[in-house]
Protein backbone atom coordinates (compact mmCIF):
# COMPACT_ATOMS: atom_id res chain seq x y z
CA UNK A 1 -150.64 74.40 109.77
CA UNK A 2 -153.84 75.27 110.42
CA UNK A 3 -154.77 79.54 111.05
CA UNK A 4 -156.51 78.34 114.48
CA UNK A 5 -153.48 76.76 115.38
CA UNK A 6 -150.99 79.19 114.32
CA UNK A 7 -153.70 81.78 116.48
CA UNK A 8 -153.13 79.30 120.07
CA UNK A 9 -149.73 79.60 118.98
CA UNK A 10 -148.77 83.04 118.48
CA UNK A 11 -151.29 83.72 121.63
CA UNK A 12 -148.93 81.90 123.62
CA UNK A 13 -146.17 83.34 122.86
CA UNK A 14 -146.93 86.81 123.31
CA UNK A 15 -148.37 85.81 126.57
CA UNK A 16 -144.91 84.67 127.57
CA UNK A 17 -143.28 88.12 126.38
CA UNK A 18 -146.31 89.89 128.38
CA UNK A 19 -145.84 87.61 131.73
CA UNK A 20 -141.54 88.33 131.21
CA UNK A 21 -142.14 92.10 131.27
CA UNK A 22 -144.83 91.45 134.37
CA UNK A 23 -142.45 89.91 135.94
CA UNK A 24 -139.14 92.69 135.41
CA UNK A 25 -141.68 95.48 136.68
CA UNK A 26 -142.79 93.40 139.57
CA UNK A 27 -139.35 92.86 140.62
CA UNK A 28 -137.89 96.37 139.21
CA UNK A 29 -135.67 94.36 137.48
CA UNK A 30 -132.62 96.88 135.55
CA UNK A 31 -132.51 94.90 131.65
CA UNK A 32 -129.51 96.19 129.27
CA UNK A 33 -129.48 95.67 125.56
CA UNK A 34 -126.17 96.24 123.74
CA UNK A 35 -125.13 98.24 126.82
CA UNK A 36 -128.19 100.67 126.75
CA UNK A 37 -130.15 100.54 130.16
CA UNK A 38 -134.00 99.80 129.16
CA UNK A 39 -136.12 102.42 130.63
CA UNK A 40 -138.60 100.87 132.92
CA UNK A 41 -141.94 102.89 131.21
CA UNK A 42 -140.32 100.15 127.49
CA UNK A 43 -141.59 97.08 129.61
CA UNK A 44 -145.28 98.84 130.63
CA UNK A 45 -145.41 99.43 126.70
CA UNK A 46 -144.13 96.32 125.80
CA UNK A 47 -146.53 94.37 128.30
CA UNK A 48 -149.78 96.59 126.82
CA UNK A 49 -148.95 95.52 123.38
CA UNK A 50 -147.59 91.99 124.29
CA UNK A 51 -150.70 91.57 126.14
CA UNK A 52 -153.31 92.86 123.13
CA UNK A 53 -151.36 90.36 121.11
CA UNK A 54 -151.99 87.16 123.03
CA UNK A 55 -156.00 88.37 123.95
CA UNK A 56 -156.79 89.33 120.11
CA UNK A 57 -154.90 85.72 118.96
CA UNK A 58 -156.34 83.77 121.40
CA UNK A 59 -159.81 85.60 120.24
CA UNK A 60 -159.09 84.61 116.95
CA UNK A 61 -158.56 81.24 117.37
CA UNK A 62 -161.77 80.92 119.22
CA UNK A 63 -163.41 81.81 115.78
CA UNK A 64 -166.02 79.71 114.38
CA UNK A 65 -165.32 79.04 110.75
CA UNK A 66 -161.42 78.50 109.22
């Protein structure tokens, strides 16, 4: 596999993660992980690094070069 494609790729899938967390503080959605309620403020974290992670690898696949 290419790096530029495994960039789109990995771009798009922390997009998804990013738009998933959007969408559970949108909606104030409760989530529960092995019985644990997930504070709200995890998701805002989780969509600010989900969110660097698709912008920087779609950045990188934009690259000129490999």
């Amino acid at each position: 596999m290419e790096q530029k494609t495994y960039y789109k790729i990995a771009a798009v899938v922390f997009a998804v993660i990013a738009v998933g967390h959007a969408v559970r503080i949108y909606n104030d959605w409760p989530a529960v992980v092995a019985g644990v309620d997930v504070p709200m403020w995890a998701s805002w974290v989780a969509l600010a690094i989900a969110g660097y992670l698709a912008v920087r690898g779609w950045q990188f696949s934009q690259k000129k070069g490999k």
